[in-house]
C-alpha atoms as a PDB file:
ATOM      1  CA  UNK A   1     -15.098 -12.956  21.385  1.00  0.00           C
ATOM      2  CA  UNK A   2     -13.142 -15.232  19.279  1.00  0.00           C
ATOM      3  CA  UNK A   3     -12.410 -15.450  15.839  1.00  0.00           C
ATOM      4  CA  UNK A   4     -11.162 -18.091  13.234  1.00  0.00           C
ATOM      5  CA  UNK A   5     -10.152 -16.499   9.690  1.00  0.00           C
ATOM      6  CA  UNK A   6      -8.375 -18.436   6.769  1.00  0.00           C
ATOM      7  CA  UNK A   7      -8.132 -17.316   3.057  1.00  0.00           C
ATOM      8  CA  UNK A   8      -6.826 -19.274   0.139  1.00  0.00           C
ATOM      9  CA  UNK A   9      -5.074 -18.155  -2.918  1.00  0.00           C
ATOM     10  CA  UNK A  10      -3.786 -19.540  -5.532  1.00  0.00           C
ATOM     11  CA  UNK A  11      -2.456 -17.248  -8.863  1.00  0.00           C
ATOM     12  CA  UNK A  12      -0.537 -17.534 -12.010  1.00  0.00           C
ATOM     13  CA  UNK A  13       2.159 -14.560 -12.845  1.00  0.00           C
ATOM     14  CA  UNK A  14       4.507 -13.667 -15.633  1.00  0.00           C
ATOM     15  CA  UNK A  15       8.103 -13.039 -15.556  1.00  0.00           C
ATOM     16  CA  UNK A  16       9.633 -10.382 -13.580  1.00  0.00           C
ATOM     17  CA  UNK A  17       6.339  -9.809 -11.759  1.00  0.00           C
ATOM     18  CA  UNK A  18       6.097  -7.981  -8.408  1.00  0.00           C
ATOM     19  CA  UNK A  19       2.931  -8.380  -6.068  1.00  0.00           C
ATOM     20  CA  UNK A  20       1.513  -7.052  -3.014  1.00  0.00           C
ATOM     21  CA  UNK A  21      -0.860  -9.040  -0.809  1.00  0.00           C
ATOM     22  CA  UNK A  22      -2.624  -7.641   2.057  1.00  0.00           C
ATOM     23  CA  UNK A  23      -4.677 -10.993   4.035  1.00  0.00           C
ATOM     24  CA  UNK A  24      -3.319 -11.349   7.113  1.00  0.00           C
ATOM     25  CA  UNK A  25      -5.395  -9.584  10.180  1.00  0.00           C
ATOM     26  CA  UNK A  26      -4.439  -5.744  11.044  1.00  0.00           C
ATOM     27  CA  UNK A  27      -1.417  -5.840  14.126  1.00  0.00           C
ATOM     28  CA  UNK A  28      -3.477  -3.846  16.021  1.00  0.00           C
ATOM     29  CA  UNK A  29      -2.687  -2.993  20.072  1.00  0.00           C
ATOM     30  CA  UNK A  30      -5.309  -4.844  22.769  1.00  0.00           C
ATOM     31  CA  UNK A  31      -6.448  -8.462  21.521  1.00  0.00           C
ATOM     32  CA  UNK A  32      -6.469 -10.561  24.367  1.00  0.00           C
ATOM     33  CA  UNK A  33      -3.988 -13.340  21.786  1.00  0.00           C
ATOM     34  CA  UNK A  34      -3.385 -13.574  17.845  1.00  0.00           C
ATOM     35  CA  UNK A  35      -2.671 -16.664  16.405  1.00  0.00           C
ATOM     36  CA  UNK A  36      -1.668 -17.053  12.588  1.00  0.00           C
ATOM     37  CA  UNK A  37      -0.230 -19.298  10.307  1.00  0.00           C
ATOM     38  CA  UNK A  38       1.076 -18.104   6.894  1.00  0.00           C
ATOM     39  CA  UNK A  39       2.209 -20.833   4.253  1.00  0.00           C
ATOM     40  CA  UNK A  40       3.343 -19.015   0.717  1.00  0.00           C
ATOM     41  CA  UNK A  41       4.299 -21.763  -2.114  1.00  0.00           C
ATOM     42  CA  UNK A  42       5.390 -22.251  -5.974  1.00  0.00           C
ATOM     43  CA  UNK A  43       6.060 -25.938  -7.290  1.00  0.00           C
ATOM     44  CA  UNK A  44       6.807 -26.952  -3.937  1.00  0.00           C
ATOM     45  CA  UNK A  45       9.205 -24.586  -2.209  1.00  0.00           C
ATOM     46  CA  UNK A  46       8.572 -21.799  -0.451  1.00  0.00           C
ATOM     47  CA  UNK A  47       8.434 -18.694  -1.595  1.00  0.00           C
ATOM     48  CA  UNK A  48      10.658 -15.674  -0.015  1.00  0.00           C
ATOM     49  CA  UNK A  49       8.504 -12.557   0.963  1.00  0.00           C
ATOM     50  CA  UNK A  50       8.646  -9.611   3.163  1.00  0.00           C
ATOM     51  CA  UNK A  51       6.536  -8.337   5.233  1.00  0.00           C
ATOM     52  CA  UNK A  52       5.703  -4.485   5.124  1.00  0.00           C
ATOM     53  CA  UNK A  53       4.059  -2.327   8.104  1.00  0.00           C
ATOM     54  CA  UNK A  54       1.020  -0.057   6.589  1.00  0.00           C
ATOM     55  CA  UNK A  55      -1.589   2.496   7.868  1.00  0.00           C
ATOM     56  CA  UNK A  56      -3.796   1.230  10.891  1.00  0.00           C
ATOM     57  CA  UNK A  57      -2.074  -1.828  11.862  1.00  0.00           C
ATOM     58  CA  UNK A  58      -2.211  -3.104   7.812  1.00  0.00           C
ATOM     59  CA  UNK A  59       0.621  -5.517   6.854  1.00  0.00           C
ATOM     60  CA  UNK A  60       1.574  -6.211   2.939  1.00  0.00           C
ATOM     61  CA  UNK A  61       3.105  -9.633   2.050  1.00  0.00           C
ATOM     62  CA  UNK A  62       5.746  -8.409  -0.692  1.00  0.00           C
ATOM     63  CA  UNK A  63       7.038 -11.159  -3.241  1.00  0.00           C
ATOM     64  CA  UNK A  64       8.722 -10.709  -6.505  1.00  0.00           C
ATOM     65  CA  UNK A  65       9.023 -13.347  -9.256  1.00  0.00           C
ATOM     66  CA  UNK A  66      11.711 -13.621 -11.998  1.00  0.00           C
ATOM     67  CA  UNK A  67       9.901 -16.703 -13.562  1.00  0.00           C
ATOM     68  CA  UNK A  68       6.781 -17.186 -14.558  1.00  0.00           C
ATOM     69  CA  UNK A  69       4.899 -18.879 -11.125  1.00  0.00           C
ATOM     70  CA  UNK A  70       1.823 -19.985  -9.992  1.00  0.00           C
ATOM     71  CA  UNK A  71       1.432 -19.534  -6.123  1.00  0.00           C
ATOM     72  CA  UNK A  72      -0.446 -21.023  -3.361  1.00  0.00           C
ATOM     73  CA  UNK A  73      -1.358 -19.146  -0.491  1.00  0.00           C
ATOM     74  CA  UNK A  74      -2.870 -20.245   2.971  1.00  0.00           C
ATOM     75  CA  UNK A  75      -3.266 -18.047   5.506  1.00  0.00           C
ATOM     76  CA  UNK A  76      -5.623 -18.854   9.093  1.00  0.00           C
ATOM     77  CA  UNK A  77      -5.713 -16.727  12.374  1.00  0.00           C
ATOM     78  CA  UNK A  78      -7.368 -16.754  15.646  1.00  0.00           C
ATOM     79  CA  UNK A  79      -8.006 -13.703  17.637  1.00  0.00           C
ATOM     80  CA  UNK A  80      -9.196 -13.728  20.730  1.00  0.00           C
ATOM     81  CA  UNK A  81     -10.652 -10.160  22.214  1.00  0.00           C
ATOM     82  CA  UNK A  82     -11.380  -6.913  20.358  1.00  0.00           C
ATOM     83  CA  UNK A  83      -8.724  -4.436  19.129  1.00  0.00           C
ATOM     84  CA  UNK A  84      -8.368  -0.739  20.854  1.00  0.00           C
ATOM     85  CA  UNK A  85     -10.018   1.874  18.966  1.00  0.00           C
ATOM     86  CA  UNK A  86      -7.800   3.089  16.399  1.00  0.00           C
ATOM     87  CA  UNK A  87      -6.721   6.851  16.900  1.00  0.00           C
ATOM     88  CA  UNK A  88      -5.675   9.268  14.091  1.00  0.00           C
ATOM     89  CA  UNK A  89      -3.461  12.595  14.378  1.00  0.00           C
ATOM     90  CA  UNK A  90      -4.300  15.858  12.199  1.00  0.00           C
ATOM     91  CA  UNK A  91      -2.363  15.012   9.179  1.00  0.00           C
ATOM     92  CA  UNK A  92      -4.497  12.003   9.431  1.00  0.00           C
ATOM     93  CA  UNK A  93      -7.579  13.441   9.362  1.00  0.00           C
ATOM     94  CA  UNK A  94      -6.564  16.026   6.376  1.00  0.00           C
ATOM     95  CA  UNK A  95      -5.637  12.970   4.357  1.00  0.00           C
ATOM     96  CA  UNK A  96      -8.665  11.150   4.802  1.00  0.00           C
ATOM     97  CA  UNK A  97     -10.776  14.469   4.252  1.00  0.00           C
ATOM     98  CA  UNK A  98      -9.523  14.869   0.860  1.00  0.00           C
ATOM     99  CA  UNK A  99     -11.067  13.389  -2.451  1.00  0.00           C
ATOM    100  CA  UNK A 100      -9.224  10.392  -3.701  1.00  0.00           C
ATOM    101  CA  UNK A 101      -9.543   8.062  -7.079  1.00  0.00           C
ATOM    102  CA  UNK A 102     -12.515   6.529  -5.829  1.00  0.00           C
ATOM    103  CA  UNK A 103     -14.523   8.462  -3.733  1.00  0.00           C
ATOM    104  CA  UNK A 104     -14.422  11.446  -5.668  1.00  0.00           C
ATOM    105  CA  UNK A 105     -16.107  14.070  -2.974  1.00  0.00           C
ATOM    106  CA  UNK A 106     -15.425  17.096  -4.692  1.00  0.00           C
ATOM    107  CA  UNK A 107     -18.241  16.040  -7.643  1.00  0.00           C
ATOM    108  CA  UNK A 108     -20.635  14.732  -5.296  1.00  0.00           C
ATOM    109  CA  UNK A 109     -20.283  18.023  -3.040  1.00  0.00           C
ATOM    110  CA  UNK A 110     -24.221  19.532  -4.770  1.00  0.00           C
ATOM    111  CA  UNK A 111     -25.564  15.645  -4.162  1.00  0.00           C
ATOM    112  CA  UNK A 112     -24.422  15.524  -0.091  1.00  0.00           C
ATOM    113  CA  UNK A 113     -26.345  18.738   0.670  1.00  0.00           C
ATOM    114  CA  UNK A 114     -28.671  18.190  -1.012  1.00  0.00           C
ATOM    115  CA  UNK A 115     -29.919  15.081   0.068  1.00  0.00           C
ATOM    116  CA  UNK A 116     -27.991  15.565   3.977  1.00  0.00           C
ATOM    117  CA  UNK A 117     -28.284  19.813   4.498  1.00  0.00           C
ATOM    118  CA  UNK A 118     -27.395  20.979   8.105  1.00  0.00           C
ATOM    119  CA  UNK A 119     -27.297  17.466   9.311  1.00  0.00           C
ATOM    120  CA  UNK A 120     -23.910  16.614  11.715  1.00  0.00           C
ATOM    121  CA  UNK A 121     -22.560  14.106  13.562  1.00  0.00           C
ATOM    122  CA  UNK A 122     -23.839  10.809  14.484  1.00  0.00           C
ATOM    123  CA  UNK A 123     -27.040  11.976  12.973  1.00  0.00           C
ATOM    124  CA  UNK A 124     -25.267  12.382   9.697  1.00  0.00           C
ATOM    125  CA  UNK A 125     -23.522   9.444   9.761  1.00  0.00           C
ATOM    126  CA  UNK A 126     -26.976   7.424  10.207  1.00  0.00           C
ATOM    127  CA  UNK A 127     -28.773   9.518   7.426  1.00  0.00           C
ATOM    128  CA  UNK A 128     -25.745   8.475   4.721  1.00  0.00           C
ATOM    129  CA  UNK A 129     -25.533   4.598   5.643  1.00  0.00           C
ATOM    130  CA  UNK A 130     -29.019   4.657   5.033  1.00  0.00           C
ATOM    131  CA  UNK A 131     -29.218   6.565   2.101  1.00  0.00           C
ATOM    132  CA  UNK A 132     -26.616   4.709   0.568  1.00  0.00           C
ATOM    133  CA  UNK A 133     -28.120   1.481   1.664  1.00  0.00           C
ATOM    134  CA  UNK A 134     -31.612   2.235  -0.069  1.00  0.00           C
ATOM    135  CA  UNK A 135     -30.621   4.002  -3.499  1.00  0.00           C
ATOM    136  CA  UNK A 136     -28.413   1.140  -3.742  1.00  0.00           C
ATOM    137  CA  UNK A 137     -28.715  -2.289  -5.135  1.00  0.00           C
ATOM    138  CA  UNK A 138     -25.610  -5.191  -4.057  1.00  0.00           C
ATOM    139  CA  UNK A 139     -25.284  -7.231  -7.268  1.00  0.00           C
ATOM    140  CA  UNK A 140     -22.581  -9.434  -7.470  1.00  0.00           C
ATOM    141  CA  UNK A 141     -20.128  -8.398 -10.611  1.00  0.00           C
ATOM    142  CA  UNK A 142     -21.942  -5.859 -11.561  1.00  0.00           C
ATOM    143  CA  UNK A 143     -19.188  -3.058 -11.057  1.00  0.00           C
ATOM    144  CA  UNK A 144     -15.615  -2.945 -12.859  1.00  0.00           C
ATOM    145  CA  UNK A 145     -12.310  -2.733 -10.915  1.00  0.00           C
ATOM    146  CA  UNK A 146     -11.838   0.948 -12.011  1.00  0.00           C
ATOM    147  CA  UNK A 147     -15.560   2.464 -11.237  1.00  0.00           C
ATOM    148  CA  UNK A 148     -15.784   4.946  -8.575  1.00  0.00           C
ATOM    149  CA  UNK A 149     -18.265   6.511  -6.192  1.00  0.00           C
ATOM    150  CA  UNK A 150     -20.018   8.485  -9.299  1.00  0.00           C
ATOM    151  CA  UNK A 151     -20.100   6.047 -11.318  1.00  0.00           C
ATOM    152  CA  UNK A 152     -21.580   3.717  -8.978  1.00  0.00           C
ATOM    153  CA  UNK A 153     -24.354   6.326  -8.249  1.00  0.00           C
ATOM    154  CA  UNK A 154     -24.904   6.572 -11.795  1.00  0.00           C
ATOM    155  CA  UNK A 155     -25.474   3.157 -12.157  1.00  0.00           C
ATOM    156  CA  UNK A 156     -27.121   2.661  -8.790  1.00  0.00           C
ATOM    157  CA  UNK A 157     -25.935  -0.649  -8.099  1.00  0.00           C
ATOM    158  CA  UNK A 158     -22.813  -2.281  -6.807  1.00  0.00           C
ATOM    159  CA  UNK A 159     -20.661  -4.590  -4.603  1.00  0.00           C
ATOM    160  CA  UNK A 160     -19.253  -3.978  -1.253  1.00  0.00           C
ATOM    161  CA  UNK A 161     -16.100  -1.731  -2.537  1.00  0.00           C
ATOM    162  CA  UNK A 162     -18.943  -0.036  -4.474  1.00  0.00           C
ATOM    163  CA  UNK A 163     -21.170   0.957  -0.975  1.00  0.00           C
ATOM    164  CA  UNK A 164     -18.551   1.793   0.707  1.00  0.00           C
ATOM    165  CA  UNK A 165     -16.612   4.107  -1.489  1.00  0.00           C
ATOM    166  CA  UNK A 166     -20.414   6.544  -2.159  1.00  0.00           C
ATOM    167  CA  UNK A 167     -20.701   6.994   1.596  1.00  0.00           C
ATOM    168  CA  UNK A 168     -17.170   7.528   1.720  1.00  0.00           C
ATOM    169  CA  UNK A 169     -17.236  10.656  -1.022  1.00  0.00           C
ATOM    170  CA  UNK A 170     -21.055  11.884   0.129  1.00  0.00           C
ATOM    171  CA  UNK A 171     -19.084  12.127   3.924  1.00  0.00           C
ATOM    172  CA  UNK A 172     -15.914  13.873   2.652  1.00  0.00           C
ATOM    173  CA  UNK A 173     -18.020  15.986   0.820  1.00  0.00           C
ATOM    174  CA  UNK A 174     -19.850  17.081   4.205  1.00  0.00           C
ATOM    175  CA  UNK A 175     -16.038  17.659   5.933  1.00  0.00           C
ATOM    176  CA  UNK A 176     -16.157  14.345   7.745  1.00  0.00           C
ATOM    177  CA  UNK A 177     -13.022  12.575   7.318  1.00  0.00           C
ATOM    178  CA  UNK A 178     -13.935   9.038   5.990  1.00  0.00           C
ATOM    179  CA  UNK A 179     -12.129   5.673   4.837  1.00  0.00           C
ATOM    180  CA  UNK A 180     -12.245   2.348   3.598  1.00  0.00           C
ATOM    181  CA  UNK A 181     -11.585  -0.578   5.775  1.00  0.00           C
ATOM    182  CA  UNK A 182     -10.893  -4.324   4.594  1.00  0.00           C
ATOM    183  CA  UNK A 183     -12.067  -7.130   6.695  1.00  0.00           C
ATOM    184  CA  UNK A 184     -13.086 -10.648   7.592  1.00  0.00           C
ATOM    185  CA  UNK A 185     -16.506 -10.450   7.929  1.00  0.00           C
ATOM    186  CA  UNK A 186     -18.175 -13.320   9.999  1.00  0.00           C
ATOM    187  CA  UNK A 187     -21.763 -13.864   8.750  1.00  0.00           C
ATOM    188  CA  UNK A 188     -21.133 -12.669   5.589  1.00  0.00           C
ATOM    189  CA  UNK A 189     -22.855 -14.625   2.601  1.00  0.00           C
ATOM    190  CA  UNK A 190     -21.366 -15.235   0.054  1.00  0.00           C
ATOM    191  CA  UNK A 191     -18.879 -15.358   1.865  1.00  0.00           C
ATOM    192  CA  UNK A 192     -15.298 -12.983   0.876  1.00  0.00           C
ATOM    193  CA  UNK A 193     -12.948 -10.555   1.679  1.00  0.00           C
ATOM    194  CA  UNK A 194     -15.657  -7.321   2.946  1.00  0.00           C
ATOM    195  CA  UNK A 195     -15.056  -3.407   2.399  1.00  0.00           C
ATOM    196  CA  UNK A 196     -17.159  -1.007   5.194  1.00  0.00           C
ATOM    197  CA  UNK A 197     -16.699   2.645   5.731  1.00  0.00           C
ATOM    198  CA  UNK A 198     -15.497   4.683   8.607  1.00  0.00           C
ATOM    199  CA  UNK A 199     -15.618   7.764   9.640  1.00  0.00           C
ATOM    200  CA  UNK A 200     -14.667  10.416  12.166  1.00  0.00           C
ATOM    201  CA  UNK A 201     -16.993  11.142  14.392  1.00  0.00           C
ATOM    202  CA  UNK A 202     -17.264  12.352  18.066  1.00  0.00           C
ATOM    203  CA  UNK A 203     -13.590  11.762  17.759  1.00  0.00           C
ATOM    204  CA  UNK A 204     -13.597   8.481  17.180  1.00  0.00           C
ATOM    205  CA  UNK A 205     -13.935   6.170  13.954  1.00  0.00           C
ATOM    206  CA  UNK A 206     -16.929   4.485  13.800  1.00  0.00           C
ATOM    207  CA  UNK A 207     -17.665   2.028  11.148  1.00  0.00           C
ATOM    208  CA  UNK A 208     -20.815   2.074   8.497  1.00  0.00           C
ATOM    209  CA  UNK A 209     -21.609  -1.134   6.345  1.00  0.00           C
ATOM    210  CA  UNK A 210     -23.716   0.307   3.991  1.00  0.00           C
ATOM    211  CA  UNK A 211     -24.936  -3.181   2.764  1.00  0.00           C
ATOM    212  CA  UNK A 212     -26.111  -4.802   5.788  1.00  0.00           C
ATOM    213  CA  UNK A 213     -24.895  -7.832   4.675  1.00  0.00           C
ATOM    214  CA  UNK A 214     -23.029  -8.544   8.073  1.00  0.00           C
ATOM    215  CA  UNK A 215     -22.320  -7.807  11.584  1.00  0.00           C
ATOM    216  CA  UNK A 216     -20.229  -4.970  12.179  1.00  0.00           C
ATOM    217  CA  UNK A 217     -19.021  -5.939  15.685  1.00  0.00           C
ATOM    218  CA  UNK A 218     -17.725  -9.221  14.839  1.00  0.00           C
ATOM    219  CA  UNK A 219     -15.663  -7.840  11.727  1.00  0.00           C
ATOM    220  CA  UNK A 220     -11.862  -8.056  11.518  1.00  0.00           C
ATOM    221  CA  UNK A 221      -9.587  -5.587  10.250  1.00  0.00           C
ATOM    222  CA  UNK A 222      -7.114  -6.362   7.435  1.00  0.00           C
ATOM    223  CA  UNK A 223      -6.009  -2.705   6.788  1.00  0.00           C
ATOM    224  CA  UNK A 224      -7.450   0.333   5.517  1.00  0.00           C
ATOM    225  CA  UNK A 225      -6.841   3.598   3.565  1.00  0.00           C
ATOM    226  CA  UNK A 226      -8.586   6.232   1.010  1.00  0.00           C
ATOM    227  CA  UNK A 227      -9.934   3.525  -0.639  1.00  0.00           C
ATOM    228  CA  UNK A 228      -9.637  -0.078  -2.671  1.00  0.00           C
ATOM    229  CA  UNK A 229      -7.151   1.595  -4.510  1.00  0.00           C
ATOM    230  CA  UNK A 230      -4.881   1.412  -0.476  1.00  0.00           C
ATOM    231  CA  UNK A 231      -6.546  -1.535   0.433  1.00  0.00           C
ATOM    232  CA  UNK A 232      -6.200  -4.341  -2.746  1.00  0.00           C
ATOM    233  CA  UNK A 233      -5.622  -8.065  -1.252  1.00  0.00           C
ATOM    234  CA  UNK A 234      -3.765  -8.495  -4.225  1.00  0.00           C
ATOM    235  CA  UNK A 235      -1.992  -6.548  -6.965  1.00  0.00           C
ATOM    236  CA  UNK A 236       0.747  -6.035  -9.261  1.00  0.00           C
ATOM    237  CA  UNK A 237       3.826  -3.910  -8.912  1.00  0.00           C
ATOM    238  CA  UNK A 238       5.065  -4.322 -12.046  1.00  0.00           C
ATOM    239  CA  UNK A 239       4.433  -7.418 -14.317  1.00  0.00           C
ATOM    240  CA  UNK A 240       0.732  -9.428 -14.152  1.00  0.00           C
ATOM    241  CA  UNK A 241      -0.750 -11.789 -12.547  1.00  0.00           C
ATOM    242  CA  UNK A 242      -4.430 -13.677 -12.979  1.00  0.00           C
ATOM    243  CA  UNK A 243      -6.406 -15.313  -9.671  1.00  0.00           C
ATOM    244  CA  UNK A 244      -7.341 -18.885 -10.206  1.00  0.00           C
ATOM    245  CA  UNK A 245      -8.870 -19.386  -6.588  1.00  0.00           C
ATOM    246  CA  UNK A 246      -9.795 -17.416  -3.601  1.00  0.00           C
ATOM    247  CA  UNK A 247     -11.534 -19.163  -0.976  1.00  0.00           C
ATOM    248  CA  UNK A 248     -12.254 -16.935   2.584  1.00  0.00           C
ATOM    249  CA  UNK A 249     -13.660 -18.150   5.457  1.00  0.00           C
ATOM    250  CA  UNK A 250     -14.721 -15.899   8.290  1.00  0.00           C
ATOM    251  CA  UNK A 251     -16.679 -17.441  11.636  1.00  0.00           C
ATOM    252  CA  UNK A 252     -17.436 -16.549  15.213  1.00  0.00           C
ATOM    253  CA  UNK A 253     -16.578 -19.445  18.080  1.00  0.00           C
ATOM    254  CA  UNK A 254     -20.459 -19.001  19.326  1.00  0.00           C
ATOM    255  CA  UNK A 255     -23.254 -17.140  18.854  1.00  0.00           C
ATOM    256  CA  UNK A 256     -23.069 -14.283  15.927  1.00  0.00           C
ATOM    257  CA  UNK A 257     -23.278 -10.727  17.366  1.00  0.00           C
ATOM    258  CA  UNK A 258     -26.820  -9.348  16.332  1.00  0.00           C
ATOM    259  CA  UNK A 259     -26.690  -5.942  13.802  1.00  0.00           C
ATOM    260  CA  UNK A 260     -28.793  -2.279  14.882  1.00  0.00           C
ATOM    261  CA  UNK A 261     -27.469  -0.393  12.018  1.00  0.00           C
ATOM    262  CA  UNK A 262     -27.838   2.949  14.744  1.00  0.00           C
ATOM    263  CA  UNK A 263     -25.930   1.493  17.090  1.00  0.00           C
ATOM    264  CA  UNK A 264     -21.951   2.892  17.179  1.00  0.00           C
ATOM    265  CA  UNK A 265     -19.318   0.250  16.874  1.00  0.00           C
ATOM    266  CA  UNK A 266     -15.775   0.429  16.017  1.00  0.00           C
ATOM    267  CA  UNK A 267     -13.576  -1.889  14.331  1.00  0.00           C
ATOM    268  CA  UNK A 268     -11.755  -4.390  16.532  1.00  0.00           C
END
């Protein structure tokens, strides 16, 4: 299978503003060839930047600016193959077991046995996409940057970030050790930078897009952690910055891969 991914950004900062992108395809072990072209400017002139090796093949674009800037970024890839399935070690899997800021699993604990009980496995992992996928409704906006997994069941609606993160905590919550991917979605509309779930199962990561809004086996990794809060394309370290564009493209060379939301696939 090949893929073509590009994203576009372009953003305004203040002085003495540090950022951290992450939009450039996950490094990871097995694609056949990976082909990418980065282009990073201000006024003109490029801007310096390194790059920084994260979880799961993840790579951060780091840039600081003393001046106020505004940026333009390009970025397109083509990756020819699928990825090896990514393994984890124990400390790993405690990490990813654990609640975190967004999928808070510990307060959702009475809500996953309740509505999941003695189920295990694959079975489980069926029985909370779908779950998740039905109480749910995807409404563009309709969730703020700093709303987790409670408050998104609360207000029973979402975005992507907002699906992933309740299966997330309602898996943790059952001891399944679950996390939040970024991707390029192909198929996606409209089209953007996607969030998905995955979790450990069977010994393996398998991924759950509780949204349906795209197929999982032509997705691309980015990178992935606990949960948005690991996985930002863009943020401040220090400073502040406001988005003016974002443009993402994400498209198979051929026919799109069809979706059984049963089946088992893992990111590559």
């Amino acid at each position: 299978m090949e893929r073509n991914v590009a994203a576009k950004l372009v953003f305004k900062t203040v002085a003495n503003t540090k950022v951290a992108m992450a939009i450039a395809v996950a490094r990871n072990p097995g694609y056949e060839s990976l082909s990418e072209t980065l282009s990073i400017t201000s006024d003109g002139n490029d801007v310096p930047f390194a790059e920084l090796a994260d979880h799961h093949g993840g790579r951060f674009q780091y840039m600081e600016f003393a001046e106020p800037s505004e940026v333009t970024v390009d970025y397109q890839a083509t990756v020819v193959g699928r990825g090896e399935p990514d393994a984890s070690g124990p400390m790993e899997l405690i990490r990813y077991v654990r609640p975190s800021r967004y999928a808070e699993s510990d307060r959702l604990l009475p809500t996953s046995y309740a509505e999941f009980g003695g189920l295990h496995g694959t079975e489980l992992l069926s029985a909370v996409r779908n779950w998740v996928h039905g109480e749910l409704r995807y409404v563009s906006g309709s969730s703020r940057g700093t709303d987790g997994a409670v408050e998104t069941l609360l207000h029973r609606r979402g975005v992507c970030r907002d699906f992933a993160h309740l299966a997330i905590a309602l898996l943790r919550s059952k001891d399944v050790p679950a996390r939040l991917a970024a991707v390029y979605a192909p198929g996606l509309s409209p089209m953007d930078f996607h969030a998905v779930a995955e979790a450990y199962i069977d010994g393996g990561w398998q991924v759950i897009d509780p949204t349906g809004l795209a197929p999982r086996e032509a997705m691309l990794r980015i990178t992935a952690g606990r949960d948005s809060s690991d996985t930002a394309f863009l943020s401040t370290v220090g400073g502040s910055l406001s988005l003016k564009t974002l443009k993402v493209s994400a498209e198979v060379n051929g026919e799109l891969p069809g979706e059984d939301p049963g089946q088992h696939v893992t990111l590559g």
